[in-house]
N, C-alpha and C. Protein backbone atom coordinates (compact mmCIF):
# COMPACT_ATOMS: atom_id res chain seq x y z
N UNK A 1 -37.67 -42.86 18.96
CA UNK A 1 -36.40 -42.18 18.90
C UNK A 1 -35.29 -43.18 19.22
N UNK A 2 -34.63 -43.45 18.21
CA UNK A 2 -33.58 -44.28 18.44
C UNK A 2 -31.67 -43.74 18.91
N UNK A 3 -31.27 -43.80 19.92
CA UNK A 3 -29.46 -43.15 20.41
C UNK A 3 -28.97 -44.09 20.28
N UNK A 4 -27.87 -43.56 19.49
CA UNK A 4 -26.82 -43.99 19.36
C UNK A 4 -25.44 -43.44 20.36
N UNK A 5 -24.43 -44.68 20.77
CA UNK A 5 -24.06 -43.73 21.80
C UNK A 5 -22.20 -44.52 21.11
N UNK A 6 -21.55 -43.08 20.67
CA UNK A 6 -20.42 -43.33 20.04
C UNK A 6 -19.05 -42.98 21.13
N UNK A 7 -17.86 -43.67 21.10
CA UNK A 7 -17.02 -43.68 21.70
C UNK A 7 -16.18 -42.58 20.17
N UNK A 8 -15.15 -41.55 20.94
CA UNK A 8 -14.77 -40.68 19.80
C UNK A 8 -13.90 -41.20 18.34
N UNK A 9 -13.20 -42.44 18.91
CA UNK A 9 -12.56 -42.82 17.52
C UNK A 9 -13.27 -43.70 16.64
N UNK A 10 -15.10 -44.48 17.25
CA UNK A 10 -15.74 -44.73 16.66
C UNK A 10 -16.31 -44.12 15.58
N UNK A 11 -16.71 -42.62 16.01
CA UNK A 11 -17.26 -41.17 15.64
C UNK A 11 -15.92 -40.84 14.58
N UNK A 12 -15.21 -40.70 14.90
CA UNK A 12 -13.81 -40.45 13.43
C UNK A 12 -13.59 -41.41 12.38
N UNK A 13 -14.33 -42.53 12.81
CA UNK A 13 -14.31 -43.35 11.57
C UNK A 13 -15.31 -43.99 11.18
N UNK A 14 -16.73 -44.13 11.43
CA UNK A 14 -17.50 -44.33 10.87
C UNK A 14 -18.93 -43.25 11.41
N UNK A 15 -18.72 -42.03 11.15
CA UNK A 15 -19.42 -40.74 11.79
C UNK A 15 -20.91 -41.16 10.29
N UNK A 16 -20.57 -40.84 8.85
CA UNK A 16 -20.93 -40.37 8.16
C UNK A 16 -21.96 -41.97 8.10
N UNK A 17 -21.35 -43.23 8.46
CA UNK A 17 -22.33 -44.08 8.17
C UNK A 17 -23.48 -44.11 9.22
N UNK A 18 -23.23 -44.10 10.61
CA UNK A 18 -23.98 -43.57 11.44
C UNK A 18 -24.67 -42.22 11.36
N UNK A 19 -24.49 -41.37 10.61
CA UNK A 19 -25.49 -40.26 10.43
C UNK A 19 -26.37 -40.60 9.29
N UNK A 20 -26.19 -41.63 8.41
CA UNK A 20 -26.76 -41.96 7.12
C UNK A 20 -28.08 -42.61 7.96
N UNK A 21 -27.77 -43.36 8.75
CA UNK A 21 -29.27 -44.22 9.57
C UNK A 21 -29.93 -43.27 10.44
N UNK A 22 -29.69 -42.31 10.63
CA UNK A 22 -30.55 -41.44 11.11
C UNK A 22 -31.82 -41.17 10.60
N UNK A 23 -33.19 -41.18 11.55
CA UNK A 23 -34.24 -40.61 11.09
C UNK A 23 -34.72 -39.94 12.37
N UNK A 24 -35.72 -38.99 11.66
CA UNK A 24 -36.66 -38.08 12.57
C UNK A 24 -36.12 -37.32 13.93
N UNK A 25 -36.18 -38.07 15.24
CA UNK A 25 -35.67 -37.82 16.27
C UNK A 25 -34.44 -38.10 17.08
N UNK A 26 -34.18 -39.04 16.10
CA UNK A 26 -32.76 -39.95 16.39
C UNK A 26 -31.64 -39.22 16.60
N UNK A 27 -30.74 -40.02 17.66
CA UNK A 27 -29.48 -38.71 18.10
C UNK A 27 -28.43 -39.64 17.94
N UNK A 28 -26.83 -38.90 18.00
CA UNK A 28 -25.72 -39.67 18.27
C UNK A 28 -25.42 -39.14 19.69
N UNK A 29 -24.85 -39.59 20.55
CA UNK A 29 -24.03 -39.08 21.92
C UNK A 29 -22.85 -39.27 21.86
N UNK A 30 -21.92 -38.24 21.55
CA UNK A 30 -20.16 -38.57 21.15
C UNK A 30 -20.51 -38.71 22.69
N UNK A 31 -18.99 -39.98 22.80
CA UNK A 31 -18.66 -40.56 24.53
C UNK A 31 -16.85 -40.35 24.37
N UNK A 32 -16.33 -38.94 25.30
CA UNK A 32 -15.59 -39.42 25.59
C UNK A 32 -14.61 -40.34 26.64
N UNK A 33 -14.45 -41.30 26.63
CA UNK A 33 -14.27 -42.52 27.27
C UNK A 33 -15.06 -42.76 27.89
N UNK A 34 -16.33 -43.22 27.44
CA UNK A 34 -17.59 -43.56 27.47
C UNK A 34 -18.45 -41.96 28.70
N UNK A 35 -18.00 -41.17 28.49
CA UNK A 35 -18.50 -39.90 29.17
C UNK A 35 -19.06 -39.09 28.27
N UNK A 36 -20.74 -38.93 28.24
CA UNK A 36 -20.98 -38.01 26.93
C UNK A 36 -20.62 -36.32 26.76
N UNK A 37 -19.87 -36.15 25.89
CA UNK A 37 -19.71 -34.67 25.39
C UNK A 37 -20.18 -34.16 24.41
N UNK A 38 -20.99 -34.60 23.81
CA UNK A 38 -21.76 -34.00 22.99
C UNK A 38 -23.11 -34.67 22.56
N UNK A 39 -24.00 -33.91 21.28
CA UNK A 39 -24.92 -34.90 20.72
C UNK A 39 -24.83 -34.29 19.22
N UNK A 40 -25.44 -35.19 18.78
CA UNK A 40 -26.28 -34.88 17.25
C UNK A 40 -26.82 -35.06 16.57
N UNK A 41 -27.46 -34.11 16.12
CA UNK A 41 -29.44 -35.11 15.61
C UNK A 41 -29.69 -34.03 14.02
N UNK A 42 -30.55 -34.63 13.52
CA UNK A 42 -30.82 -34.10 12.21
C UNK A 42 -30.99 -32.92 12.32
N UNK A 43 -31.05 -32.16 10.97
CA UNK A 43 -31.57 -30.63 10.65
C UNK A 43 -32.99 -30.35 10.07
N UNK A 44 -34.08 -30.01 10.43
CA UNK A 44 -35.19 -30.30 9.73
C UNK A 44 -35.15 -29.56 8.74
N UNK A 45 -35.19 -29.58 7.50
CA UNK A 45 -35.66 -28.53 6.50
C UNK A 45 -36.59 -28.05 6.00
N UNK A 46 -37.02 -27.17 5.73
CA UNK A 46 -37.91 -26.37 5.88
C UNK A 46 -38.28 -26.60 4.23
N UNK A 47 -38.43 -27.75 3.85
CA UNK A 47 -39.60 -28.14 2.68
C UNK A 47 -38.61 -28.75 1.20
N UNK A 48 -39.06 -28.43 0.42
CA UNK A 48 -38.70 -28.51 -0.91
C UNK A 48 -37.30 -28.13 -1.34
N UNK A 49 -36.74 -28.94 -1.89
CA UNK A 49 -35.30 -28.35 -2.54
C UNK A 49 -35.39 -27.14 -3.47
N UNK A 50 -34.78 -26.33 -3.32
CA UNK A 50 -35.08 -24.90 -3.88
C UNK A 50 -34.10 -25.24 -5.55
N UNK A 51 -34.69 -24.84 -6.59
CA UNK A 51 -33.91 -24.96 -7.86
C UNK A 51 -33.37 -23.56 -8.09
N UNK A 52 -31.91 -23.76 -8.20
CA UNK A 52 -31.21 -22.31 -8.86
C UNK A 52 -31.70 -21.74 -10.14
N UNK A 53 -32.04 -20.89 -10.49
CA UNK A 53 -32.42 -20.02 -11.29
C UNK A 53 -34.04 -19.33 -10.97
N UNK A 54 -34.30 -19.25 -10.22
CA UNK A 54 -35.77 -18.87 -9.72
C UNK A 54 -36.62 -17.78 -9.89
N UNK A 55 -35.39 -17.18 -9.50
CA UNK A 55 -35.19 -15.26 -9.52
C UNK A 55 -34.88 -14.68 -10.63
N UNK A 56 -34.45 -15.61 -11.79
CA UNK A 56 -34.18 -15.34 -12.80
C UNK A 56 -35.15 -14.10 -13.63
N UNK A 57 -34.72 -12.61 -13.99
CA UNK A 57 -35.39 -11.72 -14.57
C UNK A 57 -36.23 -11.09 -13.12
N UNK A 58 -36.44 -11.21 -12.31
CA UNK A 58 -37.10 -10.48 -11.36
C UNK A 58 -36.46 -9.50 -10.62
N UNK A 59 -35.23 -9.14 -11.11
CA UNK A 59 -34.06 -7.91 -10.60
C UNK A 59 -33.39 -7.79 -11.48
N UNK A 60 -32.47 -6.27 -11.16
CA UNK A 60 -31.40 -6.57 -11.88
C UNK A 60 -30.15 -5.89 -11.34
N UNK A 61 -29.34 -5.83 -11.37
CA UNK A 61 -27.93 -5.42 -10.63
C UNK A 61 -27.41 -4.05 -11.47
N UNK A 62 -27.32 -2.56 -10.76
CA UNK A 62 -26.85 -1.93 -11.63
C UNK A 62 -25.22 -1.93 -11.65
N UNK A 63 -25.35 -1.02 -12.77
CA UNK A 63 -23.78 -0.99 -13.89
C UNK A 63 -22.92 -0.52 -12.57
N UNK A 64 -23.38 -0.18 -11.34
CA UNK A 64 -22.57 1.07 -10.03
C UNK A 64 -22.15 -0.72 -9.12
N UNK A 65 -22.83 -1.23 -8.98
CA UNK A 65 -22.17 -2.32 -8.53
C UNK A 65 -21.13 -2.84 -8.59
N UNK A 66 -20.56 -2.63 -10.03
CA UNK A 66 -19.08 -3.35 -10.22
C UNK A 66 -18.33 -2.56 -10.42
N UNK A 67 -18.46 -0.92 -9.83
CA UNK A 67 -17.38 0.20 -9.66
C UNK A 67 -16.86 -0.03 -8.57
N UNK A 68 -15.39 0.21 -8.41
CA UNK A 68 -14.78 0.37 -7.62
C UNK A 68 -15.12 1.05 -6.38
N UNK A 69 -14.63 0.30 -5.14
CA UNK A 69 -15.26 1.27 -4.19
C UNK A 69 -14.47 2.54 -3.64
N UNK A 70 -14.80 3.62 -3.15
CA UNK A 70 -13.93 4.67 -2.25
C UNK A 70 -13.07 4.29 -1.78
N UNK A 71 -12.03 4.97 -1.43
CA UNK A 71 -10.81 4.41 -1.04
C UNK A 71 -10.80 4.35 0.37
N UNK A 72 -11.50 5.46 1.46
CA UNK A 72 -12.08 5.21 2.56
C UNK A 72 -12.86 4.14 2.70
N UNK A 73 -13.66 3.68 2.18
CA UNK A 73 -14.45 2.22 2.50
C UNK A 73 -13.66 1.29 2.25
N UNK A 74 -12.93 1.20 1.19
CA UNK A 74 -11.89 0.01 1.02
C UNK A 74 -10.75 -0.06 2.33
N UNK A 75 -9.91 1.38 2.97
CA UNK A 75 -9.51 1.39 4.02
C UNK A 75 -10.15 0.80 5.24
N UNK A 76 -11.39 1.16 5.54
CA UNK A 76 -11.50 0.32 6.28
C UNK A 76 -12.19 -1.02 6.56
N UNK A 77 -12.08 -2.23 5.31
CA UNK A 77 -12.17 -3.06 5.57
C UNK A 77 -10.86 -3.93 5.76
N UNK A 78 -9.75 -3.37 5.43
CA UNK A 78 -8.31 -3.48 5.70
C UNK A 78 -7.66 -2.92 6.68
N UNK A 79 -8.70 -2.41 7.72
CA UNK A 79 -8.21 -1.97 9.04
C UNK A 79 -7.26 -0.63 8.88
N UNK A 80 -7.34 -0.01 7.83
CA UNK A 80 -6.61 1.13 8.28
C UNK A 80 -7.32 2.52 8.33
C-alpha cells in the first residue's frame, strides 16, 4: 500500500495525476498545512463494464407513462 500525502494546493493542481498512479490499496491524505483532513483511495468495481443496450426488448414502457400527471401529484412536487 503505497500514501501519498498532499498539501491542498498540491491536491488543486495536480489531484487527477496523482489519482491516475493509484493502485489497489493506495491512498492520498489531503494535508491541510501539513495537518491531515482527509483521504482518498480507489472505488472497487464490482466487475465488468456493463454495455448499454442489454435490456433491450425485455420490457416495455406503457402508452400511461407519458400521460400527464394529476394535478394533485404535480402540486405536490412543487410544494403546494
Amino acid at each position: 500500500m503505497k500514501t501519498i500525502r498532499l498539501n491542498m494546493h498540491d491536491a488543486k493542481t495536480h489531484l487527477s495525476r496523482h489519482l491516475a498512479g493509484l493502485e489497489g490499496d493506495d491512498r492520498i491524505i489531503l494535508c491541510n498545512r501539513n495537518r491531515p483532513v482527509a483521504e482518498v483511495r480507489l472505488i472497487r468495481s464490482g466487475g465488468k463494464r456493463r454495455r448499454p443496450g442489454l435490456a433491450k426488448g425485455a420490457f416495455s414502457v406503457p402508452q400511461a407513462f407519458f400521460e400527464h400527471l394529476p394535478e394533485e401529484i404535480v402540486s405536490g412536487f412543487e410544494g403546494g
